[in-house]
Protein backbone atom coordinates (compact mmCIF):
# COMPACT_ATOMS: atom_id res chain seq x y z
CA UNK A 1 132.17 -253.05 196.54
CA UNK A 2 130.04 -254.81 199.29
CA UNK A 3 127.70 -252.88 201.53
CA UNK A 4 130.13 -253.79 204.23
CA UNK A 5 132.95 -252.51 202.36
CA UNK A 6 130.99 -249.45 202.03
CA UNK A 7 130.53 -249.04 205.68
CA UNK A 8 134.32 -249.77 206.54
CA UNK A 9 134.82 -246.81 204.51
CA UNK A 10 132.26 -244.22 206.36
CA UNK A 11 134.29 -242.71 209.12
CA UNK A 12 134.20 -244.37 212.64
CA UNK A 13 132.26 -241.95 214.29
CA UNK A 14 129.13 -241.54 211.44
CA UNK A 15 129.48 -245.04 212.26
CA UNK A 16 128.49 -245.01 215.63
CA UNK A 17 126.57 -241.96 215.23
CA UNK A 18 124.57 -244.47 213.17
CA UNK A 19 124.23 -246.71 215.48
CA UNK A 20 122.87 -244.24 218.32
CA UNK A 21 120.61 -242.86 215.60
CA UNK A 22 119.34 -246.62 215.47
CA UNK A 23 119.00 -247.76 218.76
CA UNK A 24 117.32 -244.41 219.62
CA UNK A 25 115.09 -244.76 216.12
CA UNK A 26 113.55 -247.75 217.32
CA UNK A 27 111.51 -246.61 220.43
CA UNK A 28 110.81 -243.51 218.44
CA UNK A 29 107.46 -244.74 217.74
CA UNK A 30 105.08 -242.24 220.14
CA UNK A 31 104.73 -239.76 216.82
CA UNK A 32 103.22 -242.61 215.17
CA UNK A 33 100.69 -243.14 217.77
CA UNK A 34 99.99 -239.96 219.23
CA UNK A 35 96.64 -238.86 218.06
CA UNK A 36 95.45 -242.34 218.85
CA UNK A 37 96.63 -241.77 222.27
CA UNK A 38 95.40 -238.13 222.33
CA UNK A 39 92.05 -239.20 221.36
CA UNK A 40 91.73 -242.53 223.80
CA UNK A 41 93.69 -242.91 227.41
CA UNK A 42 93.20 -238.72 227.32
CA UNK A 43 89.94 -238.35 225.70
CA UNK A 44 90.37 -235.29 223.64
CA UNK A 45 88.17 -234.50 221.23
CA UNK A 46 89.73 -234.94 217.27
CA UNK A 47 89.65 -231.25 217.34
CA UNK A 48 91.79 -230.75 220.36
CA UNK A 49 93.74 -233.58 219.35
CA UNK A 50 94.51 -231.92 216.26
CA UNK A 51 95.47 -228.81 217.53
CA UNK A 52 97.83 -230.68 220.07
CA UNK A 53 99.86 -232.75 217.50
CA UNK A 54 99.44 -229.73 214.98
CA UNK A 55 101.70 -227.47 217.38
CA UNK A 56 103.77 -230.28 218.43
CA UNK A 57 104.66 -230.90 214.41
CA UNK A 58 105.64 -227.16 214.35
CA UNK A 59 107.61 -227.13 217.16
CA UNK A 60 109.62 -229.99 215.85
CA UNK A 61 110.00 -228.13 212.24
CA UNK A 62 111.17 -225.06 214.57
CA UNK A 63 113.89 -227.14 216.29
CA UNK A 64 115.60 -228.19 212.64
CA UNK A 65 115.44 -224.78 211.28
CA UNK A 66 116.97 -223.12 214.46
CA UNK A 67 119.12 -225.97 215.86
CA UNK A 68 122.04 -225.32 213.72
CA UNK A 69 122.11 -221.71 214.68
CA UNK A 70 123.15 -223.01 218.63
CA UNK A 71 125.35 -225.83 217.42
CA UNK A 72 127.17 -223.02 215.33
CA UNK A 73 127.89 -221.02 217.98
CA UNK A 74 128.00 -223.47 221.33
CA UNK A 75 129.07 -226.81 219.57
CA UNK A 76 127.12 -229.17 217.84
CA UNK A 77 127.85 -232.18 220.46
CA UNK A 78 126.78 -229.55 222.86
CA UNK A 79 123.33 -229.14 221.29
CA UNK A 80 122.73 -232.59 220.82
CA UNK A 81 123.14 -233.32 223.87
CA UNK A 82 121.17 -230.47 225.68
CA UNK A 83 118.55 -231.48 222.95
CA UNK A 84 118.41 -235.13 223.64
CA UNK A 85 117.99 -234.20 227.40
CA UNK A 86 115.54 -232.09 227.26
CA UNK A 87 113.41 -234.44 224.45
CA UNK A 88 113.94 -237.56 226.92
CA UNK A 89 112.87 -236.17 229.84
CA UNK A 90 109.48 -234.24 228.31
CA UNK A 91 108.23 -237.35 226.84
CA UNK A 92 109.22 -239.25 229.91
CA UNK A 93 107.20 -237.07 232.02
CA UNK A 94 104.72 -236.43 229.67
CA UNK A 95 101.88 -239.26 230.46
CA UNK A 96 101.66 -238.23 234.28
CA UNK A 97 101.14 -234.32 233.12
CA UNK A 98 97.76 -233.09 233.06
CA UNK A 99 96.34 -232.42 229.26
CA UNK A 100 97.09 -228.95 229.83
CA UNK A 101 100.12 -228.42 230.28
CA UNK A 102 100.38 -230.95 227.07
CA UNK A 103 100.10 -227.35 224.98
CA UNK A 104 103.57 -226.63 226.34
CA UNK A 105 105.52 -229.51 227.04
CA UNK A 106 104.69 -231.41 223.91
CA UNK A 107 105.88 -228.94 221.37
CA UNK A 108 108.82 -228.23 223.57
CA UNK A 109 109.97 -232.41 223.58
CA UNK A 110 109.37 -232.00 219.62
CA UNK A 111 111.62 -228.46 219.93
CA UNK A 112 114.75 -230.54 221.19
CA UNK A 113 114.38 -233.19 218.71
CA UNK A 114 114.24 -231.22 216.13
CA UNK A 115 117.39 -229.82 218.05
CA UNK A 116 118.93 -232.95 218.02
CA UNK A 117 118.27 -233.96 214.17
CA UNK A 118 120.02 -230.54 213.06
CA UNK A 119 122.74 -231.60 215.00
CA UNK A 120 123.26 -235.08 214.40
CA UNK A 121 123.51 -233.86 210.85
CA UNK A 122 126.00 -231.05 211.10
CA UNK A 123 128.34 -233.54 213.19
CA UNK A 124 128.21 -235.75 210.11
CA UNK A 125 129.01 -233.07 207.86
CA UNK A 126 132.47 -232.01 210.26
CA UNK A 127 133.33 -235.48 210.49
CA UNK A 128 134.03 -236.36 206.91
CA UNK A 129 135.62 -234.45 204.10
CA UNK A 130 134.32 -232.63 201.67
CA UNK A 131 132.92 -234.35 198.79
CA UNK A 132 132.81 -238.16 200.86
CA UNK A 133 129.72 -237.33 202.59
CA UNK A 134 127.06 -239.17 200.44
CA UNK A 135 127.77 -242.50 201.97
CA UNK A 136 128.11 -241.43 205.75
CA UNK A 137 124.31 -239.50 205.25
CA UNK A 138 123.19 -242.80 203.48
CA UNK A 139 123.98 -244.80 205.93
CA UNK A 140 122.78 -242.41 208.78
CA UNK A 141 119.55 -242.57 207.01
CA UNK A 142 119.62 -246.16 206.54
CA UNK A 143 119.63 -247.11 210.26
CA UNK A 144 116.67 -244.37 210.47
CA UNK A 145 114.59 -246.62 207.59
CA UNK A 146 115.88 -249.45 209.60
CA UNK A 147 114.83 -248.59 213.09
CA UNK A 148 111.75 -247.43 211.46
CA UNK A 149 110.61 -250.94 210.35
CA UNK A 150 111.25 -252.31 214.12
CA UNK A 151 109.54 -249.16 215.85
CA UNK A 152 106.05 -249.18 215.25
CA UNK A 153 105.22 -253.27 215.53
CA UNK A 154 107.35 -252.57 218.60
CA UNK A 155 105.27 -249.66 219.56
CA UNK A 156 102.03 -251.99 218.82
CA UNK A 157 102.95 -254.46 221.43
CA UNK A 158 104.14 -252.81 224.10
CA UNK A 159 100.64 -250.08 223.97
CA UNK A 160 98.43 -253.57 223.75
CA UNK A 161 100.92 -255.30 226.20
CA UNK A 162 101.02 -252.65 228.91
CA UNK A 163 99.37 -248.79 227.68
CA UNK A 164 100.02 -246.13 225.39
CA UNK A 165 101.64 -244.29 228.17
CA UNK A 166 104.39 -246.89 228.18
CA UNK A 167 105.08 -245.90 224.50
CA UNK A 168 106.31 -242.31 225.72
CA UNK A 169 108.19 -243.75 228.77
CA UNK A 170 109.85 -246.04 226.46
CA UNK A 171 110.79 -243.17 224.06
CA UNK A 172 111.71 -241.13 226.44
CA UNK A 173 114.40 -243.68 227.98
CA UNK A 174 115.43 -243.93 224.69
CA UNK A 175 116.08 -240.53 224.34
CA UNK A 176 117.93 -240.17 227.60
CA UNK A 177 120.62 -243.32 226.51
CA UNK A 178 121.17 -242.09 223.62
CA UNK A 179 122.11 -238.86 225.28
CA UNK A 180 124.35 -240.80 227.03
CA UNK A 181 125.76 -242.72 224.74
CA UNK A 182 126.71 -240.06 222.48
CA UNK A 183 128.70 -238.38 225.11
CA UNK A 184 130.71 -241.51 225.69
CA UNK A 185 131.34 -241.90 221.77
CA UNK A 186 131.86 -238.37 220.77
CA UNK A 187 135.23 -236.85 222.21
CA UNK A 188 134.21 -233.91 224.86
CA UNK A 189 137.05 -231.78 223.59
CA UNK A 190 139.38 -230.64 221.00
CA UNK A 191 137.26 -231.55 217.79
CA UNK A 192 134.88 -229.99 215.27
CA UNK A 193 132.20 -231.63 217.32
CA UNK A 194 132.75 -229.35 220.14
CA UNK A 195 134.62 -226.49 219.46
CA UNK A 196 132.39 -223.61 218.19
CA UNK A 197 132.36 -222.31 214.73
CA UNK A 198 130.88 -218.98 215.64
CA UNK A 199 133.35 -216.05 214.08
CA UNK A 200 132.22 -212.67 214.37
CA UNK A 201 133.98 -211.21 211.48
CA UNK A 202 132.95 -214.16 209.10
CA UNK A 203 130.04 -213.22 206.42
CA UNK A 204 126.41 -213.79 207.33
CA UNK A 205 124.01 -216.53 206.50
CA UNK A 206 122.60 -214.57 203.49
CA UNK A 207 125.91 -213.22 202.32
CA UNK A 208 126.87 -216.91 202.00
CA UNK A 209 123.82 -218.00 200.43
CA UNK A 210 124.41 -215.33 198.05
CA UNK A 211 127.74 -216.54 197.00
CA UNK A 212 126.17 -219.82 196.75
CA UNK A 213 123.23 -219.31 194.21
CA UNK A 214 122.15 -222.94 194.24
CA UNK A 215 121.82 -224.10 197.31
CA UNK A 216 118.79 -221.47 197.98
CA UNK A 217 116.91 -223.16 194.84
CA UNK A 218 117.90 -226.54 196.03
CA UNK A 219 116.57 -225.34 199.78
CA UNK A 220 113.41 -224.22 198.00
CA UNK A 221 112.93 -227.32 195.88
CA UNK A 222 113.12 -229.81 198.57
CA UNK A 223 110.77 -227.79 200.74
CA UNK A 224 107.72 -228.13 197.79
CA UNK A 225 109.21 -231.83 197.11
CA UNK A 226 108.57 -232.59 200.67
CA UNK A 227 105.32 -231.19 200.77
CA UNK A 228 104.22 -233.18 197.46
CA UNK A 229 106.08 -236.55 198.90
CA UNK A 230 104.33 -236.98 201.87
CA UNK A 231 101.00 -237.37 200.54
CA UNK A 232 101.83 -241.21 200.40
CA UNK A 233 100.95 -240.34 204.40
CA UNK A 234 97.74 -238.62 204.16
CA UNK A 235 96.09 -238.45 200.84
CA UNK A 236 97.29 -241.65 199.28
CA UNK A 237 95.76 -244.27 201.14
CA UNK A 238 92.11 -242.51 201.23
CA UNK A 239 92.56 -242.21 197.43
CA UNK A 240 93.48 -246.02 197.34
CA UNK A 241 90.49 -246.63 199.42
CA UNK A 242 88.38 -244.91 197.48
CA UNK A 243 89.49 -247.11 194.30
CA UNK A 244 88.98 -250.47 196.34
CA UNK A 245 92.32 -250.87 198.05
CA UNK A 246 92.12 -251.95 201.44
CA UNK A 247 94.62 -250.49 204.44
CA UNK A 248 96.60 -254.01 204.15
CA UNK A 249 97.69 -253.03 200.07
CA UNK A 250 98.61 -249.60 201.61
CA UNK A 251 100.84 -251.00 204.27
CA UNK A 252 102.54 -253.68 201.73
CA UNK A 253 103.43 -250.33 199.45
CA UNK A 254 104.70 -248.89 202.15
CA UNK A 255 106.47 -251.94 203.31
CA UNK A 256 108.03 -252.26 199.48
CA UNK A 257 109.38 -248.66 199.88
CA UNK A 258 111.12 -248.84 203.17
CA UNK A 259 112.75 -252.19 202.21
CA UNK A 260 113.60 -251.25 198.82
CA UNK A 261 115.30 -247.55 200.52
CA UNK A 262 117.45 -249.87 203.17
CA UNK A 263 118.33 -252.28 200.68
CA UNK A 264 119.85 -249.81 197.66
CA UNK A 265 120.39 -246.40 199.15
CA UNK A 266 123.66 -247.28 200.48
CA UNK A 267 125.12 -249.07 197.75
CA UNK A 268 123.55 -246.31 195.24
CA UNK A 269 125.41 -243.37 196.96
CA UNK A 270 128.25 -245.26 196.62
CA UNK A 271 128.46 -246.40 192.74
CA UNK A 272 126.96 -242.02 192.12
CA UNK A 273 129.49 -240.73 194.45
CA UNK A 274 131.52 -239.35 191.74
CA UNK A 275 128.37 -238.18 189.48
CA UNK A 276 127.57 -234.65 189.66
CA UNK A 277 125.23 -234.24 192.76
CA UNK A 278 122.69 -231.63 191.55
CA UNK A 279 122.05 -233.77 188.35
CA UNK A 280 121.28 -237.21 190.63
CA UNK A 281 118.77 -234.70 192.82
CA UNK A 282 116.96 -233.14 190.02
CA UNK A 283 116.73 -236.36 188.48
CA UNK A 284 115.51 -237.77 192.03
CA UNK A 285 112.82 -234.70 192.14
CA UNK A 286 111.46 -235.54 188.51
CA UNK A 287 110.96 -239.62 189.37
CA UNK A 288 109.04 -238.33 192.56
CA UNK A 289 106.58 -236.06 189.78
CA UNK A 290 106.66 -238.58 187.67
CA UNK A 291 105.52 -241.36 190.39
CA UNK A 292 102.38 -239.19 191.15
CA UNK A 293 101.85 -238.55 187.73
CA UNK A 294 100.93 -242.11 187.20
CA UNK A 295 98.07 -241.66 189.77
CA UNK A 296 96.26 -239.26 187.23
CA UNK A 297 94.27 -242.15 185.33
CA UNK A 298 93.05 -244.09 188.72
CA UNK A 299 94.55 -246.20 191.05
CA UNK A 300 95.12 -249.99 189.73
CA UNK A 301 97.21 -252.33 192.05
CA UNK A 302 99.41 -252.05 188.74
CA UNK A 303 99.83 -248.26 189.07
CA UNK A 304 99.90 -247.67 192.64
CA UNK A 305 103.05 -250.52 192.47
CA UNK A 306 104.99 -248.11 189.45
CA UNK A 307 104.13 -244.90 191.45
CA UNK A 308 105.33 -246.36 194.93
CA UNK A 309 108.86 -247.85 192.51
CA UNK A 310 109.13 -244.12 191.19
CA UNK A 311 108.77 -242.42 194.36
CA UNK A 312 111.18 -244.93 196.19
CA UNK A 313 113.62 -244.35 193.33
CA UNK A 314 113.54 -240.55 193.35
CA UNK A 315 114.08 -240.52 197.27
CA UNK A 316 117.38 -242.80 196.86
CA UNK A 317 118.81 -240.36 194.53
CA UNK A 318 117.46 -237.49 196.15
CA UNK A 319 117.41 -237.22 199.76
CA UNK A 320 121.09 -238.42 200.60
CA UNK A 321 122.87 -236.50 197.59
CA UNK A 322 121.15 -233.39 198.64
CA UNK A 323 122.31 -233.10 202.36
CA UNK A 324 125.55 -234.20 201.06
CA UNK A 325 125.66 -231.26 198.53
CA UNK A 326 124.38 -228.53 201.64
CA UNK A 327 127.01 -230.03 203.94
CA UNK A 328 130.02 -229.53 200.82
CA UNK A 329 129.11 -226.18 199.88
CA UNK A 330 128.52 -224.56 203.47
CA UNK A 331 131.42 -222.46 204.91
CA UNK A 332 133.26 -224.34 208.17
CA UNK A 333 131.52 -220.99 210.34
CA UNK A 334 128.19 -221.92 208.88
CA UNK A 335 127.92 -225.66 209.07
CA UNK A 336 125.22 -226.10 211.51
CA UNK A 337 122.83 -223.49 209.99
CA UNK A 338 123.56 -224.74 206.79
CA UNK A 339 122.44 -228.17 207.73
CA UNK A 340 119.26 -226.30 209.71
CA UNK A 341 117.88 -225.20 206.62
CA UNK A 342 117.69 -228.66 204.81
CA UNK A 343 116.69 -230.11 207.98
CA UNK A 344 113.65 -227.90 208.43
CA UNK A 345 112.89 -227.70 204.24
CA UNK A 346 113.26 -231.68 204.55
CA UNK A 347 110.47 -231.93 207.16
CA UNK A 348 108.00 -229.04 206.64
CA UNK A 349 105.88 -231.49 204.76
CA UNK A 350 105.26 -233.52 208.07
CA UNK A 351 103.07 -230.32 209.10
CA UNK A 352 102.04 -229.03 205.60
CA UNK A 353 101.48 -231.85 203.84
CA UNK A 354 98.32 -232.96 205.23
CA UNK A 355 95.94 -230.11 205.78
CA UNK A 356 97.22 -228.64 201.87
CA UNK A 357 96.68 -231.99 200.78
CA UNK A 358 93.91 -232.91 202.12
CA UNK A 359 91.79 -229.33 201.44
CA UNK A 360 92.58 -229.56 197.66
CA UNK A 361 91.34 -233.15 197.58
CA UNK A 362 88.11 -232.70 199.61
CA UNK A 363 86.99 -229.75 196.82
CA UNK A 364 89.11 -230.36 193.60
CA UNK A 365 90.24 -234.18 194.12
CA UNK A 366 90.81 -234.50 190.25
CA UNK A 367 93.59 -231.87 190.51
CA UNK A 368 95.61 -233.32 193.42
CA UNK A 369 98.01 -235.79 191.71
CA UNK A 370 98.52 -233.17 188.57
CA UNK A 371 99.26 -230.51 191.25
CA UNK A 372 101.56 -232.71 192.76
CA UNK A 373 103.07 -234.21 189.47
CA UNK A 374 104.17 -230.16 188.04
CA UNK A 375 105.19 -229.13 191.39
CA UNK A 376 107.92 -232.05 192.33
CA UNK A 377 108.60 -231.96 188.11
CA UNK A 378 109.03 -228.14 187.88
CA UNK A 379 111.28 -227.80 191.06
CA UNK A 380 113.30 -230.82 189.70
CA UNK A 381 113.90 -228.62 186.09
CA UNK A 382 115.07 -225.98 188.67
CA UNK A 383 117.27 -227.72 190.33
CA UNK A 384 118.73 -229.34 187.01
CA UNK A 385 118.38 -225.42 185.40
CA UNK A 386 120.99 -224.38 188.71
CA UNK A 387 124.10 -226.11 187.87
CA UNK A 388 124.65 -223.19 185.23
CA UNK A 389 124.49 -220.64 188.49
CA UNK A 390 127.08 -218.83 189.31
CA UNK A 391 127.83 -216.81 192.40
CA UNK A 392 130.60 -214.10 193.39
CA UNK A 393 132.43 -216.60 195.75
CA UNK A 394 132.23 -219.50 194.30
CA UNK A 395 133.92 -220.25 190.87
CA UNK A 396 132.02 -222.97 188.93
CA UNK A 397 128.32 -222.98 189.36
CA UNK A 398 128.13 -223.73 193.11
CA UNK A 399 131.20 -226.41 193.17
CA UNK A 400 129.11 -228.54 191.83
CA UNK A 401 132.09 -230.70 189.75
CA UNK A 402 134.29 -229.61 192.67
CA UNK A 403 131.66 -231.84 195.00
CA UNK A 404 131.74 -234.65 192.58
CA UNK A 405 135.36 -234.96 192.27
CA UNK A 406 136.38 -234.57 195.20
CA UNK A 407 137.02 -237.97 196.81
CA UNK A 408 139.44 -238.37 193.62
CA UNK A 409 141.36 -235.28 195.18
CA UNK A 410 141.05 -236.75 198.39
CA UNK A 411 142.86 -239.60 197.60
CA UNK A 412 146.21 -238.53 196.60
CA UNK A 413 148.87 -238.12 198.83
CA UNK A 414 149.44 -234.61 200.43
């Protein structure tokens, strides 16, 4: 099938959630040059700087964690819309504040979108069946990977163009449409978007995780893969450095990856749709400690290439069968904090990742890429070792065959 035929068959509204998550994507580019604004139109020290963008990096983790939890019990259209608000006008506001009250305001704009990522997610998972959700979360992320590649060269010219403190007007504004155009897509009432799943006499979170033994190792696993992946963002390109590779070898790698991820994770989720998902992720989790592993002898142009097609492999298979396997197994009440806790385990690695990383390569810098290589490998044997689990309320070791063949289901009549 074609990618378009793919996308004709990805629901309307992941479809135009998509499209939001695009247009909103691309002036999303004031993370990317934060510190360099933190440290030159405000003149903070690196210190201070650090500290600011530290706590604004956990607030954002906080927001995917907890976001769920509201959009559970108020609606997740709701949420991302109060979210959206709230992240639009913070950054909007943000370069007339004084750099105190950056401390607050900062972490709260990085709250909300956090917010807003836990929802967008969990009104992916309601609006497509059970077992045909690969595709809609590839193509979510792909117009991420794809607004990605537009953002920062955007971001570039309009801080040497005009200042840095256009960047967070820009994003901002951004923010704020795409608030608004999400109410006009989504329907205000009657749906799973809206209507609240919260049900008092329903289990709890950790009675359902219970009855679901997989899902906390596969929670677990892509928190430590997360932390070991993005060292391609801190580590990696002071270890190429160090082995003669200038920052323009770095950005082509990096340039490789998100083309190769916008080209083939689409059509991928489509030809593994009916493969059993917790095979393709611990597959996708080995690649990744396999891709670092090939960093262990020194960094060649020839071996940095293979590690960057490993990693960029393992992500395909991983990243957008794993949300799709959270979103099948979590109970209708529980959809929003099921999707939480992947969003927050996918993105801890944004704050841990570089001070972990970066303190074990300043004093042991022989034993970074091996730590990282048995880390993303063992939690990829766990995740492979978990389709045997079984739990009290679930019959065959988490669904997991269930979850594969169920688009086949799907597809016959009544």
């Amino acid at each position: 099938m074609s990618f378009f035929g793919v996308v004709r068959d990805v629901p309307r509204t992941v479809r135009l959630l998509a499209l939001g998550s695009f247009l909103n994507g691309v002036v999303s580019f004031t993370f990317v040059y934060l510190f360099v604004y933190l440290t030159g139109p405000r003149g903070l020290s690196v210190p201070q700087a650090g500290v600011v963008a530290g706590i604004g990096g956990i607030g954002l983790v906080a927001g995917n964690f907890t976001g769920g939890w509201f959009g559970d019990r108020y609606g997740h259209r709701r949420m991302l819309l109060a979210g959206a608000l709230a992240s639009g006008t913070a950054l909007a506001a943000l370069p007339v504040l004084p750099v105190a009250a950056m401390y607050g305001v900062l972490p709260l704009a990085q709250y909300a979108a956090g917010v807003v990522r836990a929802a967008n997610s969990a009104l992916v998972a309601v609006s497509v069946p059970e077992g045909g959700r690969r595709q809609s979360f590839a193509l979510v992320r792909s117009a991420g990977n794809a607004a990605f590649a537009v953002g920062p060269p955007l971001g570039a010219l309009i801080a040497a163009r005009f200042s840095y403190d256009w960047l967070f007007v820009a994003d901002g504004l951004g923010t704020l449409f795409f608030a608004g155009y999400a109410a006009a897509v989504l329907p205000a009432h009657g749906t799973a978007h809206t209507r609240p799943a919260h049900d008092p006499d329903a289990p709890g979170l950790l009675c359902e995780l219970r009855a679901r033994p997989a899902v906390p190792v596969l929670l677990a696993a892509i928190l430590c893969v997360d932390l070991v992946y993005r060292q391609q963002y801190s580590t990696l390109p002071v270890f190429l450095a160090e082995h003669g590779h200038g920052a323009q070898f770095y950005g082509w790698l990096l340039s490789v990856n998100g083309g190769v991820i916008l080209l083939l994770e689409l059509p991928a989720a489509h030809l593994l749709r009916r493969r059993a998902p917790l095979g393709i992720v611990g597959t996708g989790l080995l690649l990744v400690g396999l891709g670092y592993a090939l960093l262990i002898p020194g960094a060649g142009a020839l071996s940095a290439v293979t590690m960057m097609a490993s990693l960029t492999t393992g992500e395909i298979l991983y990243k957008t069968t794993a949300t799709a396997y959270v979103a099948d197994q979590a109970p209708a009440h529980a959809q929003g904090r099921f999707q939480s806790l992947y969003a927050g385990a996918s993105i801890s690695g944004q704050v841990l990742a570089p001070p972990l990383g970066g303190a074990l390569y300043a004093h042991a810098p022989g034993l970074l890429w091996p730590a990282c290589a048995v880390l993303a490998c063992g939690v990829g044997a766990a995740v492979l070792a978990a389709r045997r689990l079984r739990g009290p309320g679930v019959p065959r070791a988490g669904r997991e065959q269930d979850s594969a063949r169920a688009p086949e289901r799907q597809a016959q009549p009544g």
